[in-house]
Every structure is written in structure tokens, then in C-alpha cells.
PDB file of N, CA and C in Angstrom:
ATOM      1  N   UNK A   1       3.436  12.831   0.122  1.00  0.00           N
ATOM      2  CA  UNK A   1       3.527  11.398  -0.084  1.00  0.00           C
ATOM      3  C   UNK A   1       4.173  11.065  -1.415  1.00  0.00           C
ATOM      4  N   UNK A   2       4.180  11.778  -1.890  1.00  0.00           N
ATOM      5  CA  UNK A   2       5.046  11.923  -3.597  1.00  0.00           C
ATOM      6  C   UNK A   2       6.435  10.752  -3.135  1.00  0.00           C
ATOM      7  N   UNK A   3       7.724  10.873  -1.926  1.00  0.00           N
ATOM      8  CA  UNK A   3       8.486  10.188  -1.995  1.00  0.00           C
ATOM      9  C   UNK A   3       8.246   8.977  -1.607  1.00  0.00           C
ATOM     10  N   UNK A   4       7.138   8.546  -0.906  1.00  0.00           N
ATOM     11  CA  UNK A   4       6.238   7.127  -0.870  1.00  0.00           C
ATOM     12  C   UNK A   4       5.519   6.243  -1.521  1.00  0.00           C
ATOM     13  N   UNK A   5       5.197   7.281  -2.819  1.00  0.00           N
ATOM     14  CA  UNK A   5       4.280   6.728  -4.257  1.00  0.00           C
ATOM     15  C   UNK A   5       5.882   6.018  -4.916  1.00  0.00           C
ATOM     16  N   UNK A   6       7.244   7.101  -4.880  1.00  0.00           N
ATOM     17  CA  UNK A   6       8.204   6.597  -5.628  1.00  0.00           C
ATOM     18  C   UNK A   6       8.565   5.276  -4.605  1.00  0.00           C
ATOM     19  N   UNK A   7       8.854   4.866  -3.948  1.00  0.00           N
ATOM     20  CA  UNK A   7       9.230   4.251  -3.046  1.00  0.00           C
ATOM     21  C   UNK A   7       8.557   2.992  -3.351  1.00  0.00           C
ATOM     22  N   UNK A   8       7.380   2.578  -3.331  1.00  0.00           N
ATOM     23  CA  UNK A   8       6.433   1.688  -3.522  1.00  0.00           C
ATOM     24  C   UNK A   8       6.047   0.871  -4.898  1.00  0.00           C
ATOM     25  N   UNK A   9       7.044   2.281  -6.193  1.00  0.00           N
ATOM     26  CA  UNK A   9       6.528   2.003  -7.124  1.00  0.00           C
ATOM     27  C   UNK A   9       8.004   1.345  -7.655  1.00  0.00           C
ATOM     28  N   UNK A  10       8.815   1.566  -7.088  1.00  0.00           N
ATOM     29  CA  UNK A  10      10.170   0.399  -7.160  1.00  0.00           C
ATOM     30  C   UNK A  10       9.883  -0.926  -6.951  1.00  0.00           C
ATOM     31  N   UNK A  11       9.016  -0.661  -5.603  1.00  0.00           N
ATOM     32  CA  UNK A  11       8.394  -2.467  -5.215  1.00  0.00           C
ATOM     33  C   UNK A  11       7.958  -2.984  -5.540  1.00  0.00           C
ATOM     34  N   UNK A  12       7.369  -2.788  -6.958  1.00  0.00           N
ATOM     35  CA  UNK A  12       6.374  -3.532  -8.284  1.00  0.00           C
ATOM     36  C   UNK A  12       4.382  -2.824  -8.173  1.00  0.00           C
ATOM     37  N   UNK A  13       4.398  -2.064  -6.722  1.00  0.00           N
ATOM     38  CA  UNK A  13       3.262  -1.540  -6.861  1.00  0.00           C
ATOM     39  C   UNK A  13       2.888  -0.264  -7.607  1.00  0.00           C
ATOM     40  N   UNK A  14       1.607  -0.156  -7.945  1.00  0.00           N
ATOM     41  CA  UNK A  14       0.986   0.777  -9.279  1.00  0.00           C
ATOM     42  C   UNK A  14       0.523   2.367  -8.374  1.00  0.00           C
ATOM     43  N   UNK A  15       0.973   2.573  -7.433  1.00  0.00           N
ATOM     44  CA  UNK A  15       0.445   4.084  -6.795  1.00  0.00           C
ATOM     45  C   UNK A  15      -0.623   5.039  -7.667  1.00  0.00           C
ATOM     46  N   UNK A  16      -1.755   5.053  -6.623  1.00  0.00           N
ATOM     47  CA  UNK A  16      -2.407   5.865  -8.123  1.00  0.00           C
ATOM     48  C   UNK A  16      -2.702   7.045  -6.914  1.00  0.00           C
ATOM     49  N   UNK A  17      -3.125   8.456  -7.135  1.00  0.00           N
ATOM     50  CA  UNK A  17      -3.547   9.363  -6.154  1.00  0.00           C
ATOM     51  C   UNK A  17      -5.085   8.676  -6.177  1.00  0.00           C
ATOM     52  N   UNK A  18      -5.898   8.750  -5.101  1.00  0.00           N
ATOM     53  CA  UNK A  18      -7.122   8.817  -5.254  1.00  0.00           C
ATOM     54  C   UNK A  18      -7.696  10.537  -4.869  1.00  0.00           C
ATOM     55  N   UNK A  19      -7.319  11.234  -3.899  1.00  0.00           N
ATOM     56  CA  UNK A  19      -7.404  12.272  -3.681  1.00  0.00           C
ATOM     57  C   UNK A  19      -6.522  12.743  -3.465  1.00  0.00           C
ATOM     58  N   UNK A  20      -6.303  14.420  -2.650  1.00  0.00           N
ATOM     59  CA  UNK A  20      -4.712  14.759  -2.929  1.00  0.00           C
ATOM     60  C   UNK A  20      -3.866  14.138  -1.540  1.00  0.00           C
ATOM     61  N   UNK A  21      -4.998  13.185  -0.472  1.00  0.00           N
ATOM     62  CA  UNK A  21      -4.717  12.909   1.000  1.00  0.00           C
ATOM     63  C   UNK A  21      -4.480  11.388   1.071  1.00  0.00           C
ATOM     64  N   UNK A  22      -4.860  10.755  -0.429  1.00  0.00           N
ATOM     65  CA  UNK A  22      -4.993   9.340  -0.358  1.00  0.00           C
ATOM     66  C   UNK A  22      -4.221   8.710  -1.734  1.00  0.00           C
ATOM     67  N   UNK A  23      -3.098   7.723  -1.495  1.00  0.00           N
ATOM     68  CA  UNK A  23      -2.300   6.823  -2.267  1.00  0.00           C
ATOM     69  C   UNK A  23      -2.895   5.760  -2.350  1.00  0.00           C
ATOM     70  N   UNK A  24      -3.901   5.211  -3.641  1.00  0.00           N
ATOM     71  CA  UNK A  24      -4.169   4.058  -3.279  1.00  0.00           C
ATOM     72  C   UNK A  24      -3.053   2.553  -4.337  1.00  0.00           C
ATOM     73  N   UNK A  25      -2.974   1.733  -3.866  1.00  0.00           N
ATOM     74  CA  UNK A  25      -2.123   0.956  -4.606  1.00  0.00           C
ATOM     75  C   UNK A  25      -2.894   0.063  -6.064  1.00  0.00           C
ATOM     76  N   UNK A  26      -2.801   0.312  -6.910  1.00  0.00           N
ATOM     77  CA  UNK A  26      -3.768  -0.396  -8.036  1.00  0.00           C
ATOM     78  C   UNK A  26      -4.002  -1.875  -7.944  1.00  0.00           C
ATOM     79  N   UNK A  27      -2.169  -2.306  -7.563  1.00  0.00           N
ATOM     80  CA  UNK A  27      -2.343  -3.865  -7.985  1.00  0.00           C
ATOM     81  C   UNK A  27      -1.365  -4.464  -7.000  1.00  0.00           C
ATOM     82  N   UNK A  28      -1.442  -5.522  -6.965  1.00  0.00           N
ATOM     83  CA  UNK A  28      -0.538  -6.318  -5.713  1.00  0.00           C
ATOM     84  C   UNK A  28       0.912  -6.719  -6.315  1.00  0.00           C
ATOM     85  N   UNK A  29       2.117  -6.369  -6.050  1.00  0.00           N
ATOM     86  CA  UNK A  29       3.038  -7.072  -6.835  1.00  0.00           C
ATOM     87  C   UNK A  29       2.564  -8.857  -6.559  1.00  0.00           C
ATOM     88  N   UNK A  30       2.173  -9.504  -5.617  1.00  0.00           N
ATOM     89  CA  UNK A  30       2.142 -11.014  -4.924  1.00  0.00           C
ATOM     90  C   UNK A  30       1.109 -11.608  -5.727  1.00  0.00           C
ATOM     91  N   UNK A  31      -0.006 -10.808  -6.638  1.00  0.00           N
ATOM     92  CA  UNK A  31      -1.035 -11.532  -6.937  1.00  0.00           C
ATOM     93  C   UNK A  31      -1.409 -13.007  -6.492  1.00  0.00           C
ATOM     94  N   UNK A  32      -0.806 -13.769  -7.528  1.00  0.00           N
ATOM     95  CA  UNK A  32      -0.744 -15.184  -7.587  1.00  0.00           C
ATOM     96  C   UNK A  32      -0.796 -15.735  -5.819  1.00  0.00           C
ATOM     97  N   UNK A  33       0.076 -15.044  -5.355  1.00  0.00           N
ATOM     98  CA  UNK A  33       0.062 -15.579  -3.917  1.00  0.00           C
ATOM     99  C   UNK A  33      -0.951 -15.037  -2.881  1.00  0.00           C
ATOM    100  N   UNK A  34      -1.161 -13.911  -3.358  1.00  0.00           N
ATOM    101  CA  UNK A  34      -2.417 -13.227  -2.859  1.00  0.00           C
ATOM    102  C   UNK A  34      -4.032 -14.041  -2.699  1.00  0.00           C
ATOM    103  N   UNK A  35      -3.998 -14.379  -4.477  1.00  0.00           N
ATOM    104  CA  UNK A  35      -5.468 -15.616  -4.526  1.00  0.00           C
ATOM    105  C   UNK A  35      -5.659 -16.399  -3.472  1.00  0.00           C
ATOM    106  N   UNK A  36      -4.012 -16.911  -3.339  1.00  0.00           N
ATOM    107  CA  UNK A  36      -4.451 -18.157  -2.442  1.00  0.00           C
ATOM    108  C   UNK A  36      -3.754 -18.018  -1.213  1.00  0.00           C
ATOM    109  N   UNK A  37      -3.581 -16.815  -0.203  1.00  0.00           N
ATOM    110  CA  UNK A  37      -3.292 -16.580   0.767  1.00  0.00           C
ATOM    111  C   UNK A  37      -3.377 -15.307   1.315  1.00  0.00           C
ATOM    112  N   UNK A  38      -4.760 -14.727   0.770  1.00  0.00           N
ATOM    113  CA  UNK A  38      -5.414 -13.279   1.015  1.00  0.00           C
ATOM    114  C   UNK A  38      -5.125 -12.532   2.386  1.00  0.00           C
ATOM    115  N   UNK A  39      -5.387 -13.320   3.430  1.00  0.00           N
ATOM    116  CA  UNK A  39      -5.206 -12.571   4.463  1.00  0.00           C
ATOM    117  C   UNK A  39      -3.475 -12.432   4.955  1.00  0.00           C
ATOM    118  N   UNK A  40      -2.411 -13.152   4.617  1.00  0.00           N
ATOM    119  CA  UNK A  40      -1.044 -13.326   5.010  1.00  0.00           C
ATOM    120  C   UNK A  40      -0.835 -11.997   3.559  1.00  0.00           C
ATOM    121  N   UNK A  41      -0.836 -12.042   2.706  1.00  0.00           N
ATOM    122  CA  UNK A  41      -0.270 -11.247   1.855  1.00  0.00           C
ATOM    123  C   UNK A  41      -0.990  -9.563   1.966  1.00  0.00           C
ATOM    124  N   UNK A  42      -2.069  -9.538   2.221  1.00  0.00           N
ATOM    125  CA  UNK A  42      -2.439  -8.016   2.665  1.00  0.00           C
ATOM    126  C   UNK A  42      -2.159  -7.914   3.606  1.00  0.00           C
ATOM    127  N   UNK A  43      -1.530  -8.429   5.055  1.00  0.00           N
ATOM    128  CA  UNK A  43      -1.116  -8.228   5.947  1.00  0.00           C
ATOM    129  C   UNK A  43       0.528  -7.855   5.580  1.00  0.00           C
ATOM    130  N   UNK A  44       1.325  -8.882   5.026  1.00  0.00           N
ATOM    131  CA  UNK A  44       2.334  -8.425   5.080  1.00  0.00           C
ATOM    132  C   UNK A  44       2.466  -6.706   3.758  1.00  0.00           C
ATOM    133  N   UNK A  45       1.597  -6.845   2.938  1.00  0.00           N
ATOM    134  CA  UNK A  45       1.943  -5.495   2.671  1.00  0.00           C
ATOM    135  C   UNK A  45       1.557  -4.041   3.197  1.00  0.00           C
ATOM    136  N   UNK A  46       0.646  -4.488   4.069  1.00  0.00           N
ATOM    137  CA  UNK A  46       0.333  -3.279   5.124  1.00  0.00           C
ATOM    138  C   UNK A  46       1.487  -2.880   5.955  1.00  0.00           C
ATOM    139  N   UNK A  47       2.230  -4.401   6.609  1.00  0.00           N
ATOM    140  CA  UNK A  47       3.493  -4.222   6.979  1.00  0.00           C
ATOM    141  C   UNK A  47       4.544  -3.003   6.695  1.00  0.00           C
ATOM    142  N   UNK A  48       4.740  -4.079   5.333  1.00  0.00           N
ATOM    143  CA  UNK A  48       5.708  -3.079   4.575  1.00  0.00           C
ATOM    144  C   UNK A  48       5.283  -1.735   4.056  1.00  0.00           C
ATOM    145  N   UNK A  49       4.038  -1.430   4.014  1.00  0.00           N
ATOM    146  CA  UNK A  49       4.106   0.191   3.927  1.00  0.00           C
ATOM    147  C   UNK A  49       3.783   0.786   5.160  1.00  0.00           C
ATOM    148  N   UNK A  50       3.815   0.306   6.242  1.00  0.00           N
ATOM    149  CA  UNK A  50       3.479   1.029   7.428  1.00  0.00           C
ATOM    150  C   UNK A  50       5.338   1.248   7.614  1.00  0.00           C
ATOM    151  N   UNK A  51       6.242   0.286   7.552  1.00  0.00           N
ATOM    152  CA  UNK A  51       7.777   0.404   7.610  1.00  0.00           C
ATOM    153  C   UNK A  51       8.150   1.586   6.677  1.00  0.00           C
ATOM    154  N   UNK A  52       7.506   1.661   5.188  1.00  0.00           N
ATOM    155  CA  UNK A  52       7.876   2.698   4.741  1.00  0.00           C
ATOM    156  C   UNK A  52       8.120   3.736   5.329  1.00  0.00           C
ATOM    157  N   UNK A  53       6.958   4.181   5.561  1.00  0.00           N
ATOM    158  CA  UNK A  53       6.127   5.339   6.385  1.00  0.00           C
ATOM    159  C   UNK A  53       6.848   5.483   7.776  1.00  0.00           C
ATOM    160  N   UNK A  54       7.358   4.311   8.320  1.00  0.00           N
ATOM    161  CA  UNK A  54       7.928   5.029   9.771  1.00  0.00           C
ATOM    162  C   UNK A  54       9.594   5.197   9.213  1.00  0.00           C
ATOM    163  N   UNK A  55      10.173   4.788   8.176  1.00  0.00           N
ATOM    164  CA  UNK A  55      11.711   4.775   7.566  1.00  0.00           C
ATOM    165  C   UNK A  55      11.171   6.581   7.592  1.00  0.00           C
ATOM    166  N   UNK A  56      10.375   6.949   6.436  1.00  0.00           N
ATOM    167  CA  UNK A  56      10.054   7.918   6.221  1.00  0.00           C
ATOM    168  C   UNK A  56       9.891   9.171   7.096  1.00  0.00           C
ATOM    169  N   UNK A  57       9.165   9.035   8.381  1.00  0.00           N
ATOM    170  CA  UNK A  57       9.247   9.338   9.730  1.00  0.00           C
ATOM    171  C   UNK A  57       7.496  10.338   9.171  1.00  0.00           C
ATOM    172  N   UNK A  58       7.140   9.837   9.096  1.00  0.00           N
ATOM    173  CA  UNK A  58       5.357  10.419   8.092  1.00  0.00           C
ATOM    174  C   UNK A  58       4.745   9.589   9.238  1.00  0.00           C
ATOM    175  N   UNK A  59       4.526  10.511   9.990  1.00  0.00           N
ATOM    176  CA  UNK A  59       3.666   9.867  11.421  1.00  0.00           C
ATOM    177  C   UNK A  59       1.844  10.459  10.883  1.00  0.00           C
ATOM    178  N   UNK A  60       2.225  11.540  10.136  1.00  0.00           N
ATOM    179  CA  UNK A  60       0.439  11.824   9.857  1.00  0.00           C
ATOM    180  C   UNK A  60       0.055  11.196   8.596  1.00  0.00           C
ATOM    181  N   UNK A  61       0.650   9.949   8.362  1.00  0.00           N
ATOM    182  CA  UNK A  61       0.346   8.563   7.339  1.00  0.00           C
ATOM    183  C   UNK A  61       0.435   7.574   7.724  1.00  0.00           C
ATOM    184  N   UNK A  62      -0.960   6.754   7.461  1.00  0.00           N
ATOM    185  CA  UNK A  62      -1.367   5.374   8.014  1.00  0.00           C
ATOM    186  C   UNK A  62      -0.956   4.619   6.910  1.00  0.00           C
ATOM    187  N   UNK A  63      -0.911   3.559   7.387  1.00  0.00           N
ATOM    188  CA  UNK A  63      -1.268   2.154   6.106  1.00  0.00           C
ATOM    189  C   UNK A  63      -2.247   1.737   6.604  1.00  0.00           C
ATOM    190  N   UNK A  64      -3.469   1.358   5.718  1.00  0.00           N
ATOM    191  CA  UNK A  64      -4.613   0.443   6.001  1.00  0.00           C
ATOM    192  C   UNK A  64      -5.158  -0.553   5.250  1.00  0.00           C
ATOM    193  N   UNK A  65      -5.529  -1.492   5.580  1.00  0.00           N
ATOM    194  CA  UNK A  65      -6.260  -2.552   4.634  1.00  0.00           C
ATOM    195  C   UNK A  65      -7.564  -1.736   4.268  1.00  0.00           C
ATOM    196  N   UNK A  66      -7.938  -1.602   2.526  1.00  0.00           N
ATOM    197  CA  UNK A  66      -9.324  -1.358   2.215  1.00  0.00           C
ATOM    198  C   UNK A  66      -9.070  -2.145   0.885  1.00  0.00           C
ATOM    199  N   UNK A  67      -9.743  -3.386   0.896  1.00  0.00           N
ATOM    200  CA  UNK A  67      -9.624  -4.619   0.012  1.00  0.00           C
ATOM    201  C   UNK A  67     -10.897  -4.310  -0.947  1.00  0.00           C
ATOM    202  N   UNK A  68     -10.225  -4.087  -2.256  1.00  0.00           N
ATOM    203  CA  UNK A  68     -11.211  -4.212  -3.265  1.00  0.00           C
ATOM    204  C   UNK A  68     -10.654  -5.181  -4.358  1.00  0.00           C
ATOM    205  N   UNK A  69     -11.789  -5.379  -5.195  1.00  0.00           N
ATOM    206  CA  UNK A  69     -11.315  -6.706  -6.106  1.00  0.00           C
ATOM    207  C   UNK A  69     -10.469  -5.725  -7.254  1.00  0.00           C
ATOM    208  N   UNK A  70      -9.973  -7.140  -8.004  1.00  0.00           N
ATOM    209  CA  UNK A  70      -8.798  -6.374  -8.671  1.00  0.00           C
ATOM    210  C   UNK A  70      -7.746  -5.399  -8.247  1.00  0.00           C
ATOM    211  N   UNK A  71      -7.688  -5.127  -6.788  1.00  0.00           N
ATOM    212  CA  UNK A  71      -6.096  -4.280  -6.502  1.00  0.00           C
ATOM    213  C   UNK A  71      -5.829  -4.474  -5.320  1.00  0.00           C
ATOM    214  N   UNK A  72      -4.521  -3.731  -4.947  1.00  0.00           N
ATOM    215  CA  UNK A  72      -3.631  -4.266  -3.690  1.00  0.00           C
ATOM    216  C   UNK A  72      -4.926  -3.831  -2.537  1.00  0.00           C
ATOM    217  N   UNK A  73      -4.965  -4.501  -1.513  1.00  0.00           N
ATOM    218  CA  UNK A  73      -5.756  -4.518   0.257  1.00  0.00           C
ATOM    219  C   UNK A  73      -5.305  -2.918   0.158  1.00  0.00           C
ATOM    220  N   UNK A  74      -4.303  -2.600   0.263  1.00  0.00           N
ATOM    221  CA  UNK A  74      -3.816  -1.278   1.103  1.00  0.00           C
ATOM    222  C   UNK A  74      -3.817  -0.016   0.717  1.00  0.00           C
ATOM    223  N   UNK A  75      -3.992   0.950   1.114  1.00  0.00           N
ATOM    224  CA  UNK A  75      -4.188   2.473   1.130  1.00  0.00           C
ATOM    225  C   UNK A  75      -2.865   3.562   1.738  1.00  0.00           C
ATOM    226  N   UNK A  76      -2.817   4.417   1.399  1.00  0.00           N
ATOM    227  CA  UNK A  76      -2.300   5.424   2.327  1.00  0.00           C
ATOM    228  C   UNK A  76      -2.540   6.375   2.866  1.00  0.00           C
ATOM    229  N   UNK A  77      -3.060   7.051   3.774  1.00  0.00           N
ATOM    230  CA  UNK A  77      -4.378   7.885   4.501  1.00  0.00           C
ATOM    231  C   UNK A  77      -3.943   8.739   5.362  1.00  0.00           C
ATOM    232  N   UNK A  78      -4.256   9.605   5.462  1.00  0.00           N
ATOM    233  CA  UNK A  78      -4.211  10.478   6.400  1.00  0.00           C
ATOM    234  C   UNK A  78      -4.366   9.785   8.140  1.00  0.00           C
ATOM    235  N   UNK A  79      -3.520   9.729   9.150  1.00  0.00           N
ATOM    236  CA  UNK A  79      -3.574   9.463  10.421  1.00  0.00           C
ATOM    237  C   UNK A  79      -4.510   9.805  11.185  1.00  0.00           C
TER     238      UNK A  79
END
């Protein structure tokens, strides 16, 4: 997932490893729009890293919403 952490981290997001199977994103590039349109903005960035991931052709990598305060909804996980 190393070329997906770079990939993401062009897009203004903070890639951090959480384990050696999991990318989690620190912070939302959308914030501001995030506050006030939580469910449209973690949706569309699940979007866009699930597009990563199939550009990529990384079929044994999900995108998922796991929403914690202070950082981006989304994850990158094992399939």
C-alpha cells in the first residue's frame, strides 16, 4: 500500500500506518465542509479511495468508513 499512502498524500491527506495491513487517513483534506456535511464528504472520500484502489488494481484493499473525531471517516484494510 506504500504507492496508495503516496497517492493520497498528494490529495492533501495525512496517511499514517496503523498496522502493517492498515492505512489510516489522519485528517480530512474537506474539513470545513466535512463539519457541516459529514455524511456527503466521508462518502465521497471513501469514493475516491475505493477509485484509487481499483486505478491501482489492489482488489485485496478495501476503503471503509471508520469515523473518529478529529480525522478523515476512512481506512484502508485488508479485503
Amino acid at each position: 500500500m506504500t504507492l496508495a499512502s503516496a497517492l493520497v498524500e498528494q490529495h492533501g491527506f495525512e496517511p499514517d500506518r496503523e498496522a502493517p495491513v492498515c492505512l489510516r487517513l489522519r485528517n480530512c483534506p474537506f474539513h470545513p465542509l466535512a463539519a457541516k456535511a459529514p455524511e456527503l464528504v466521508c462518502g465521497i472520500n471513501e469514493a475516491f479511495l475505493g477509485g484509487v484502489l481499483e486505478g491501482l488494481q489492489a482488489a485485496t484493499v478495501e476503503a471503509v468508513l471508520d469515523p473518529r473525531a478529529g480525522e478523515c471517516c476512512a481506512e484502508l484494510r485488508p479485503a
